[in-house]
N, C-alpha and C. Protein backbone atom coordinates (compact mmCIF):
# COMPACT_ATOMS: atom_id res chain seq x y z
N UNK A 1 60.86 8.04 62.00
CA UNK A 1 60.53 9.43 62.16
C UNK A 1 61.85 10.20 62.33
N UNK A 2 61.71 11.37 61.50
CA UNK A 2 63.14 11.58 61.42
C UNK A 2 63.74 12.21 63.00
N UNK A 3 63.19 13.06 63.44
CA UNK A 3 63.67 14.27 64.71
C UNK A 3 62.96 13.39 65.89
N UNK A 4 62.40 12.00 66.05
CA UNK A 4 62.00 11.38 67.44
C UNK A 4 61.58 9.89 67.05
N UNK A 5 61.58 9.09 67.61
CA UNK A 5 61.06 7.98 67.62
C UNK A 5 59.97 7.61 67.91
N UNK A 6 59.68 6.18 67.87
CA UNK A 6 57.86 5.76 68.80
C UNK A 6 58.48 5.22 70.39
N UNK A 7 59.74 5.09 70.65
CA UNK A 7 59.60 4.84 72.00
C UNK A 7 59.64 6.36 72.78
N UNK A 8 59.94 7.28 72.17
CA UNK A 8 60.39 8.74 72.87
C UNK A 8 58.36 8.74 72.82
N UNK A 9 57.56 9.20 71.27
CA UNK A 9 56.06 9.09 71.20
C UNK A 9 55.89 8.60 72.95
N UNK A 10 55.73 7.42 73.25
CA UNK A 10 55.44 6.69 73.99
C UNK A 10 55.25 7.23 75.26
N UNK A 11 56.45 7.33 75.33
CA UNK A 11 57.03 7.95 76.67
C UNK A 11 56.20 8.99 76.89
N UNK A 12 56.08 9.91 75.72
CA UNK A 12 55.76 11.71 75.97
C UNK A 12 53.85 11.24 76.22
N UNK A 13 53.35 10.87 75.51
CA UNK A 13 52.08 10.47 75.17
C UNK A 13 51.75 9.43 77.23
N UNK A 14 52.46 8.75 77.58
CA UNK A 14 52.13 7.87 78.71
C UNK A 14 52.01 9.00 79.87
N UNK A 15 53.53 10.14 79.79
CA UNK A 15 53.96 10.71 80.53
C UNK A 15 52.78 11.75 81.02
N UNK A 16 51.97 12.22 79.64
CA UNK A 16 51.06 13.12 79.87
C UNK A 16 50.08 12.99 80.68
N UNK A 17 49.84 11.76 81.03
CA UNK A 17 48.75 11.41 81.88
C UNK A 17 47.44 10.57 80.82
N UNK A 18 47.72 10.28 79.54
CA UNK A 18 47.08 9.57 78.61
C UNK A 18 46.66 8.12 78.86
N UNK A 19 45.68 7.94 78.60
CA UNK A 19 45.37 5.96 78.26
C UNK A 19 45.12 5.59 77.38
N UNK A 20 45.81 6.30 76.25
CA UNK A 20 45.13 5.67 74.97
C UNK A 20 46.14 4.33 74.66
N UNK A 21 45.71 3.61 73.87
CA UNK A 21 46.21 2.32 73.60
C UNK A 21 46.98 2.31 72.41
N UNK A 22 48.42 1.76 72.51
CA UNK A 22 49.44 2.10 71.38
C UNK A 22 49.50 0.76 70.72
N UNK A 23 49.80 0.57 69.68
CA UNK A 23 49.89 0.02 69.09
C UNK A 23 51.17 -0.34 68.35
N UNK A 24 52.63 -0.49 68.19
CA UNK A 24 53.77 -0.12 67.48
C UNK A 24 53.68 -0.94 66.34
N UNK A 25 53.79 -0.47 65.19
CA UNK A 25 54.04 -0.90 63.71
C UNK A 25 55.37 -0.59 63.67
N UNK A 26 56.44 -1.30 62.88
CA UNK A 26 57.85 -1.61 62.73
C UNK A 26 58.15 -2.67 61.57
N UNK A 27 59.19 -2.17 60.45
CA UNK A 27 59.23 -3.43 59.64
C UNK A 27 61.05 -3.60 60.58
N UNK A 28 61.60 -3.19 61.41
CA UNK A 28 62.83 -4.03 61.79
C UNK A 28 62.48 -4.73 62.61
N UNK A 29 63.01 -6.28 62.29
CA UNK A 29 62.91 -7.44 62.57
C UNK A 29 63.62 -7.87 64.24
N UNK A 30 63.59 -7.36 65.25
CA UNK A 30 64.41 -7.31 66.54
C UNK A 30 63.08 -7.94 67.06
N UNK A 31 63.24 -9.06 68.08
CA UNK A 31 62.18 -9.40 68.97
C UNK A 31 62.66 -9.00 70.18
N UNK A 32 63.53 -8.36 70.33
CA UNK A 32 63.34 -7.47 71.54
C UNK A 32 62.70 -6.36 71.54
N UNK A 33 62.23 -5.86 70.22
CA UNK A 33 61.34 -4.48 69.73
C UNK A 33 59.71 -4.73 70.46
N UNK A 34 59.68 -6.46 70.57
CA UNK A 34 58.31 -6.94 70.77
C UNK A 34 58.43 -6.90 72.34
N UNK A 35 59.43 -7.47 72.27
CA UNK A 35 59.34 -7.40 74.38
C UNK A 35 59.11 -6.05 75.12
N UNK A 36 59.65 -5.27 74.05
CA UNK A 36 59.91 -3.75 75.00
C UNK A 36 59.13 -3.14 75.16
N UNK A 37 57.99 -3.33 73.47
CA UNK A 37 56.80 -2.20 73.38
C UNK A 37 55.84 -3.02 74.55
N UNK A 38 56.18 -4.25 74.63
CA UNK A 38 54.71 -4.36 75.71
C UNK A 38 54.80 -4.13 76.79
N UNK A 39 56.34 -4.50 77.19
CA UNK A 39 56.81 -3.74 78.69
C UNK A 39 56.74 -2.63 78.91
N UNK A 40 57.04 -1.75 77.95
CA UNK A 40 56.70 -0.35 78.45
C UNK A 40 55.04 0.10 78.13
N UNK A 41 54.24 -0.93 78.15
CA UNK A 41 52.91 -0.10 77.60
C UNK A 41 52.25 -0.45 76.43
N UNK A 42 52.63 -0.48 75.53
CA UNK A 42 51.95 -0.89 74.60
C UNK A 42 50.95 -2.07 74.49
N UNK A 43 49.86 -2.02 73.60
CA UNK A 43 48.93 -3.12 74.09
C UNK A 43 49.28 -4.12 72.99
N UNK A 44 50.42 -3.78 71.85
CA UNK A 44 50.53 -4.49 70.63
C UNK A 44 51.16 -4.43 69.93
N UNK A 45 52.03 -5.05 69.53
CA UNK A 45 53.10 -5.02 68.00
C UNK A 45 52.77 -6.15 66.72
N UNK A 46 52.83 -4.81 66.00
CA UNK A 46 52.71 -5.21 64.19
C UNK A 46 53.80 -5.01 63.48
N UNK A 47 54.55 -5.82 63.03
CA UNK A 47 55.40 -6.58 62.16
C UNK A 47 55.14 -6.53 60.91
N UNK A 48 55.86 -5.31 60.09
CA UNK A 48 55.40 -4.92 58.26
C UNK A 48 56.64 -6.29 57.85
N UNK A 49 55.87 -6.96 56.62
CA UNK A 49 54.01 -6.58 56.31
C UNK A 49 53.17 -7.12 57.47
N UNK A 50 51.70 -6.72 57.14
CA UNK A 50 50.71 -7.58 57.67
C UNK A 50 49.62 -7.46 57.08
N UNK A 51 48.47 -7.96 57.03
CA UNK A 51 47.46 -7.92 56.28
C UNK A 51 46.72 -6.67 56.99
N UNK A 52 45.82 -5.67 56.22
CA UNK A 52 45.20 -5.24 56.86
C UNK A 52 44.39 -5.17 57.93
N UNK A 53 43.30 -6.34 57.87
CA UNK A 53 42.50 -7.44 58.74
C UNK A 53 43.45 -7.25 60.14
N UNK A 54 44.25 -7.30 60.11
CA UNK A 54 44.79 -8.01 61.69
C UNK A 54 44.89 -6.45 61.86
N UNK A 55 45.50 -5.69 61.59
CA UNK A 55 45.47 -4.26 61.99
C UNK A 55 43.83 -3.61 62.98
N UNK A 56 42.93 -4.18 61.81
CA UNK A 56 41.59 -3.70 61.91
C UNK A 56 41.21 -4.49 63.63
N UNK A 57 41.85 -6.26 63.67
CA UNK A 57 41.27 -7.04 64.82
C UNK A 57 41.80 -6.36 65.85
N UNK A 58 43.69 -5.66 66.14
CA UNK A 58 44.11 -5.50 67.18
C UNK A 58 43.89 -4.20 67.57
N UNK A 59 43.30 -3.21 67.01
CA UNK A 59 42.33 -1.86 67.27
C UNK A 59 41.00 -2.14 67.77
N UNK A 60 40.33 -3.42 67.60
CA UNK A 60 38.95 -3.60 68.06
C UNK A 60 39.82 -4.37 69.91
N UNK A 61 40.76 -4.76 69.63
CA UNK A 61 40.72 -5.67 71.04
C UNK A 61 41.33 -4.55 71.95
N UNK A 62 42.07 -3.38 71.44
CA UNK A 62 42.50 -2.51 72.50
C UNK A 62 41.03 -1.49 72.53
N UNK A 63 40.36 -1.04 71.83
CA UNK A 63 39.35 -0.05 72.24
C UNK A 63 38.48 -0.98 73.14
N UNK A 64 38.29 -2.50 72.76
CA UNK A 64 37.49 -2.92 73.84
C UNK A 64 38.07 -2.96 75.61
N UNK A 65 39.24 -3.45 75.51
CA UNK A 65 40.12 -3.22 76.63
C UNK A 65 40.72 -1.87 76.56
N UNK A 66 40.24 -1.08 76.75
CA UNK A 66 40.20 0.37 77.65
C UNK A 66 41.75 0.73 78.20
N UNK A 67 41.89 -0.45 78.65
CA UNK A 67 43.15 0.44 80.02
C UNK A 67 44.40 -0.23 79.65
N UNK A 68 44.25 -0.94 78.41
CA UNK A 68 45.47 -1.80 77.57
C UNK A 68 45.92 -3.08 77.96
N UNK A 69 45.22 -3.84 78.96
CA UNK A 69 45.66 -4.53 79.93
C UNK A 69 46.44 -5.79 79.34
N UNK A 70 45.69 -6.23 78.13
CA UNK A 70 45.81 -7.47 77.15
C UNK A 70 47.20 -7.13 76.25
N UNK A 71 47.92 -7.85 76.18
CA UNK A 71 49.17 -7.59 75.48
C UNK A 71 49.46 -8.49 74.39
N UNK A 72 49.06 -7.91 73.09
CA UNK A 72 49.00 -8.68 71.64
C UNK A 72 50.07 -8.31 70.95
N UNK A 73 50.80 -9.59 70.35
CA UNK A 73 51.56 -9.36 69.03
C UNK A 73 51.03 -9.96 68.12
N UNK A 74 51.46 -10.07 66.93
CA UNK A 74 51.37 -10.51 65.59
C UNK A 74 52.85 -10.31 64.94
């Protein structure tokens, strides 16, 4: 994104008083990208490519878990 990132997103979106469940998509390859999004919140990181399917599974496991609690990669 050109003028902000998804960890700034994050931040602004957590900061507001929000619970929605994030998800970070990223094709750079850093596995510290994976450690961080879940430490700071995130319920999940997706790694381009990926099949659609898994996109579709890790949106059903955060709307079922509500408050993000479960922390998924792929």
């Amino acid at each position: 994104m050109p003028e902000i990132d998804g960890w700034a997103v994050m931040k602004r979106i957590f900061n507001s008083g929000s619970k929605l469940p994030i998800i970070f998509i990223s094709a750079e390859k850093h596995e510290n990208n994976v450690d961080r999004a879940l430490q700071e919140g995130a319920v999940g990181f997706l790694q381009k490519p990926f099949e659609g399917q898994t996109l579709v599974d890790l949106i059903n496991v955060a709307l079922e878990n509500n408050k993000g609690m479960n922390k998924i990669t792929k």
